[in-house]
Protein backbone atom coordinates (compact mmCIF):
# COMPACT_ATOMS: atom_id res chain seq x y z
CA UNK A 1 84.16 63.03 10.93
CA UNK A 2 85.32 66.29 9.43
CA UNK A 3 84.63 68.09 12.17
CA UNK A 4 87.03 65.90 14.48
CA UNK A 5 89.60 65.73 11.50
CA UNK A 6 89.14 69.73 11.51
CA UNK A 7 89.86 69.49 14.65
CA UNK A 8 92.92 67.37 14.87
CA UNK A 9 94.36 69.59 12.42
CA UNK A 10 93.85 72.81 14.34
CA UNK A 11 95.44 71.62 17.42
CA UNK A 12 98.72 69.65 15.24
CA UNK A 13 98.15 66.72 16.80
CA UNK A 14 100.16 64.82 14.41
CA UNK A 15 102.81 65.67 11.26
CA UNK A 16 103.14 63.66 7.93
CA UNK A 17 106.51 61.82 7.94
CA UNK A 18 108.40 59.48 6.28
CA UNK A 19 108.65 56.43 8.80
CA UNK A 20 111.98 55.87 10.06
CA UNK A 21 113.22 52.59 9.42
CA UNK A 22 113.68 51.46 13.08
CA UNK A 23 110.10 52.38 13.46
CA UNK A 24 106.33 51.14 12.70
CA UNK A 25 103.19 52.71 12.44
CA UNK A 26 100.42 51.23 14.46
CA UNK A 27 96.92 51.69 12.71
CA UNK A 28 93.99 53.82 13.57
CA UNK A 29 90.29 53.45 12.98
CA UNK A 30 86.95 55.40 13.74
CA UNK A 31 84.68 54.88 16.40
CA UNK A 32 80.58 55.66 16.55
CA UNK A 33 78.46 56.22 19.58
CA UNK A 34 75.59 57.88 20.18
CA UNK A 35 75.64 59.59 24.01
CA UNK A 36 72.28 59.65 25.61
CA UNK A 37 70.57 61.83 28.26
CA UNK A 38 68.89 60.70 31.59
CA UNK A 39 65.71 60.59 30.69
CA UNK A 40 67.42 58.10 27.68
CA UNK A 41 66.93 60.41 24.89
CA UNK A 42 69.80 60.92 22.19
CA UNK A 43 71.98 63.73 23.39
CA UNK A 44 74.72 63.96 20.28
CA UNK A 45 76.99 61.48 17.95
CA UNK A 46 80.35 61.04 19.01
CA UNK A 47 83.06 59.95 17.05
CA UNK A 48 87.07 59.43 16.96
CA UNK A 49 89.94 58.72 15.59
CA UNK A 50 91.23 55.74 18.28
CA UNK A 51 94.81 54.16 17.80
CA UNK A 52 94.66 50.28 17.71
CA UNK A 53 96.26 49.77 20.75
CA UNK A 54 96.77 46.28 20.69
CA UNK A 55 99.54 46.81 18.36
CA UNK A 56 101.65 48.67 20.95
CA UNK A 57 104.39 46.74 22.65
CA UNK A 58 105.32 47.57 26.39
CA UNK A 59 108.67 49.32 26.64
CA UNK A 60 108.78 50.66 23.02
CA UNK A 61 105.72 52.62 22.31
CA UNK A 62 104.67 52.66 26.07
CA UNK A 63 105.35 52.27 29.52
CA UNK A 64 102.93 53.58 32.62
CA UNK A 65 99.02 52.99 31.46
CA UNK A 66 97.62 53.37 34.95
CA UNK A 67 95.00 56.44 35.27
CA UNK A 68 93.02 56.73 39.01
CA UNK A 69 89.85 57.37 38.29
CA UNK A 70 87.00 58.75 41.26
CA UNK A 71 86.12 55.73 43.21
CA UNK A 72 82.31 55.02 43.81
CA UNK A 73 82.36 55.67 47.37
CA UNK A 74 84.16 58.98 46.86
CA UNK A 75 80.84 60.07 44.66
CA UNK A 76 78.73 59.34 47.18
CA UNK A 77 80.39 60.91 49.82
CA UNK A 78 80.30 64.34 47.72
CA UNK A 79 76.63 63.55 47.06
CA UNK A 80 76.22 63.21 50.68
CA UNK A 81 78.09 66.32 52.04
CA UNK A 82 76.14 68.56 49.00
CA UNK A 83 73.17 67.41 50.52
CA UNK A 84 73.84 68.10 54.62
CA UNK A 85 75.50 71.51 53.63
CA UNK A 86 72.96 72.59 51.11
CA UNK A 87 75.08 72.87 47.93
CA UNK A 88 74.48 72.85 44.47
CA UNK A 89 76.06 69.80 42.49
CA UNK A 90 77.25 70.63 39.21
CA UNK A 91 79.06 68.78 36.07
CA UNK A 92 81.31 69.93 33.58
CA UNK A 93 82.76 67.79 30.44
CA UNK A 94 86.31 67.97 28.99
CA UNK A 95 86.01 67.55 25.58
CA UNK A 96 88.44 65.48 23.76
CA UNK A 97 90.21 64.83 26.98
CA UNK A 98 93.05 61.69 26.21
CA UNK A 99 94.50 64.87 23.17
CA UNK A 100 95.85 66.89 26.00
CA UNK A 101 98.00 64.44 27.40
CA UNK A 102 101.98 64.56 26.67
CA UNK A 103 103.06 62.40 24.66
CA UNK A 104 106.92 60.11 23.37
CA UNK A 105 107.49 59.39 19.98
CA UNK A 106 104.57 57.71 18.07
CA UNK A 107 103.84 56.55 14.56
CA UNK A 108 100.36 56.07 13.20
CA UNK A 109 98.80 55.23 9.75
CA UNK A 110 96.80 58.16 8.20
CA UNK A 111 93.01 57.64 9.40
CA UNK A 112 90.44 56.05 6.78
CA UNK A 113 88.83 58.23 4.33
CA UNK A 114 91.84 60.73 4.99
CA UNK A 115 94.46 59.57 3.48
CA UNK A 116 96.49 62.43 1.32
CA UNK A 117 95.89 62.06 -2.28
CA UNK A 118 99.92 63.94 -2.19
CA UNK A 119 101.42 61.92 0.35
CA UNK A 120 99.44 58.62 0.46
CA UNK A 121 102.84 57.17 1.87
CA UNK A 122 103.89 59.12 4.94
CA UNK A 123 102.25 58.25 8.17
CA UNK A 124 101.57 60.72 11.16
CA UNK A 125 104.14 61.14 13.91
CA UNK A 126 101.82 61.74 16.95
CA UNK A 127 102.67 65.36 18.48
CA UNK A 128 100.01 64.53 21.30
CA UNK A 129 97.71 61.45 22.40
CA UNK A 130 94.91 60.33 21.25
CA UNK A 131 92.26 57.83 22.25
CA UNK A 132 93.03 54.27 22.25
CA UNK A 133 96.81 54.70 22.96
CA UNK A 134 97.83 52.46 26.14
CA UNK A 135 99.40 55.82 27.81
CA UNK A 136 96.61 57.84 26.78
CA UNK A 137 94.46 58.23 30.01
CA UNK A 138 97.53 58.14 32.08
CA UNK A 139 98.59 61.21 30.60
CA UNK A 140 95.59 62.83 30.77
CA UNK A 141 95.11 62.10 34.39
CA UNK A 142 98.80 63.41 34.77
CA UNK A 143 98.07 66.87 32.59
CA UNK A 144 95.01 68.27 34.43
CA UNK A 145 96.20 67.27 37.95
CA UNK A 146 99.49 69.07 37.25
CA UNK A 147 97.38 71.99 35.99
CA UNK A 148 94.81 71.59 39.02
CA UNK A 149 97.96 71.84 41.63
CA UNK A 150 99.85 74.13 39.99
CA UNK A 151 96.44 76.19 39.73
CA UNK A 152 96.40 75.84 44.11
CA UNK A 153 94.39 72.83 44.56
CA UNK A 154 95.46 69.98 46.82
CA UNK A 155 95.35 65.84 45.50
CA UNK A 156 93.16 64.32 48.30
CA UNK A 157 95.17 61.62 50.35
CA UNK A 158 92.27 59.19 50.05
CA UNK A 159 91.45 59.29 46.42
CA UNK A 160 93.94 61.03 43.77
CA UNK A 161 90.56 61.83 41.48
CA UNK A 162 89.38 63.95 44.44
CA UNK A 163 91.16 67.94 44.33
CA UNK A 164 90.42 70.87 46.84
CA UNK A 165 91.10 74.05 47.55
CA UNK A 166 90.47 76.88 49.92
CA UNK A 167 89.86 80.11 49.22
CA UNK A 168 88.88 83.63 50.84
CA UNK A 169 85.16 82.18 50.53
CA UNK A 170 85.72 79.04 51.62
CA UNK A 171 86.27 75.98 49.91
CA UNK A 172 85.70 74.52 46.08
CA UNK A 173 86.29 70.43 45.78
CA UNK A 174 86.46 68.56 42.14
CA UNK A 175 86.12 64.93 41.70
CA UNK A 176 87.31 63.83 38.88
CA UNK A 177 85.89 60.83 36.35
CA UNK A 178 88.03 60.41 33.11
CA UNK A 179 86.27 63.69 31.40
CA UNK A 180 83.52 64.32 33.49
CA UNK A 181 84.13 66.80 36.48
CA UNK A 182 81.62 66.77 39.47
CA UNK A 183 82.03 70.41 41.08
CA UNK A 184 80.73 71.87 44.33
CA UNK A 185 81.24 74.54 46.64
CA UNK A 186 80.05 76.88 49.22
CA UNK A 187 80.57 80.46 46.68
CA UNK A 188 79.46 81.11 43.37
CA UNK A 189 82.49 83.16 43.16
CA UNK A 190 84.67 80.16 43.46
CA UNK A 191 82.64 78.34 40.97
CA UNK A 192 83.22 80.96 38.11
CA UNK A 193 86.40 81.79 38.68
CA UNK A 194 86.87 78.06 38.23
CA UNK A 195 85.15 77.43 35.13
CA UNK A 196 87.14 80.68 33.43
CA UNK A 197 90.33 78.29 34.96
CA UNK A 198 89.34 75.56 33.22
CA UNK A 199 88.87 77.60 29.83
CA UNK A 200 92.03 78.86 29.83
CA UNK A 201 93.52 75.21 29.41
CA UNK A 202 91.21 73.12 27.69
CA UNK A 203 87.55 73.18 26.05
CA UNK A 204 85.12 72.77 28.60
CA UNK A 205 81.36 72.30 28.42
CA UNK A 206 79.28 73.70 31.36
CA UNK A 207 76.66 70.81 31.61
CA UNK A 208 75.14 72.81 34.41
CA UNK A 209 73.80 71.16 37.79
CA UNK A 210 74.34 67.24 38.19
CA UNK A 211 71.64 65.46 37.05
CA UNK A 212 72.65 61.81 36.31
CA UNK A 213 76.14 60.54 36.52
CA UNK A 214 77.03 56.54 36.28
CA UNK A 215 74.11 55.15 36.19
CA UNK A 216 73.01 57.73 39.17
CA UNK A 217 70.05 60.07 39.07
CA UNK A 218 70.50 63.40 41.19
CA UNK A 219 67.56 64.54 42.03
C-alpha cells in the first residue's frame, strides 16, 4: 500500500483541496488480489486505490465509459497466423494502466489509512484517472491508441484493439487487452524498437513470450 501511495504521489495524480461548494467528493477504497501464473502458482499481490464508482452520476462526473477491448476471435486469429508464419508470440503488461488516461474535474475522499494528520479536511482533486472511475478504461483505451497512431501504427477496421504497422522489415501487429499487449512480428528489430516505444510513455513489463493469456495456454 505504500508503495502504490508512493507511487500516486510521484506521478501527482491528485492535489489536496478544499471542496468547492457546488461539488462532492466520491469515496475511494483499497482493493487485494493476488495474480497467479499458469501453472497456478502466486505470481505477486496487487493492490489499488479504486474510486467507488457507483457514486458517479452520468453527465456530471462522467460521460463516454465505453473501452473496445480485443475480441476472442481476434486472439485466435493472431495465434493462428504466429503459428503458419513461424513467429514468436510475446506479452507485455502496462502497469497501472486506467492512471494514464486524461481526465475532467474530479473530487475524491483521501484513501484509508492516508488521511493527512495536517489537512484531514481537504479531499483530492483528481489530476488523472484512476481505477474504478466510470471513464477510466475509456480513457485509457483513448491515450495509448492516440500514442500507438501518432507513433505510425494503423487501428484495424475489424477490431479497434488490433494496431499495425509496416516497416522497412516488414510488419509488427499489437492486440490489445485492457493492460495486457500480445506482440508479434516478422523482425526482432521491430520488436525492440517497440518495447523502447513503449518505455518512453508508460511503465512497461516485458513478460517475455506468450505463455497463457485468458484462460489460454500457448504452448
Amino acid at each position: 500500500m505504500d508503495e502504490e501511495m508512493a507511487a500516486l504521489d510521484a506521478n501527482v495524480f491528485w492535489e489536496l483541496v478544499v471542496l468547492p461548494k457546488d461539488k462532492k467528493a466520491i469515496g475511494c477504497k483499497w482493493v487485494y488480489k493476488i495474480k497467479h501464473n499458469a501453472d497456478g502458482s502466486m505470481s505477486r499481490y496487487k493492490k489499488k486505490v479504486v474510486t467507488k464508482d457507483y457514486a458517479q452520476t452520468y453527465g456530471i462526473d462522467y460521460e463516454e465509459t465505453y473501452n473496445p477491448v480485443a475480441k476472442m476471435t481476434i486472439v485466435r486469429t493472431i495465434i493462428a497466423m504466429v503459428v503458419v508464419k513461424g513467429w514468436s508470440l510475446h506479452q507485455m503488461d502496462v502497469k497501472n494502466v486506467f492512471l494514464h488516461g486524461d481526465l475532467q474535474e474530479v473530487y475524491m475522499e483521501q484513501p484509508l489509512g492516508y488521511v493527512g494528520q495536517t489537512h484531514p479536511n481537504l479531499v483530492c482533486r483528481l489530476k488523472k484517472v484512476l481505477y474504478g472511475l466510470k471513464q477510466a478504461p475509456k480513457a485509457w483505451s483513448n491515450k495509448i491508441g492516440q500514442y500507438l497512431v501518432t507513433s505510425g501504427f494503423q487501428t484495424s477496421n475489424v477490431d479497434f484493439s488490433l494496431y499495425v504497422k509496416k516497416t522497412d522489415h516488414g510488419i509488427i501487429v499489437i492486440v490489445i487487452y485492457v493492460d495486457d499487449l500480445i506482440i508479434t512480428r516478422d523482425s526482432d528489430a521491430d520488436f525492440f524498437d517497440l518495447k523502447k516505444l513503449l518505455k518512453q510513455k508508460f511503465e512497461t513489463k516485458d513478460l517475455g513470450e506468450l505463455h497463457y493469456f485468458l484462460s489460454i495456454d500457448v504452448i
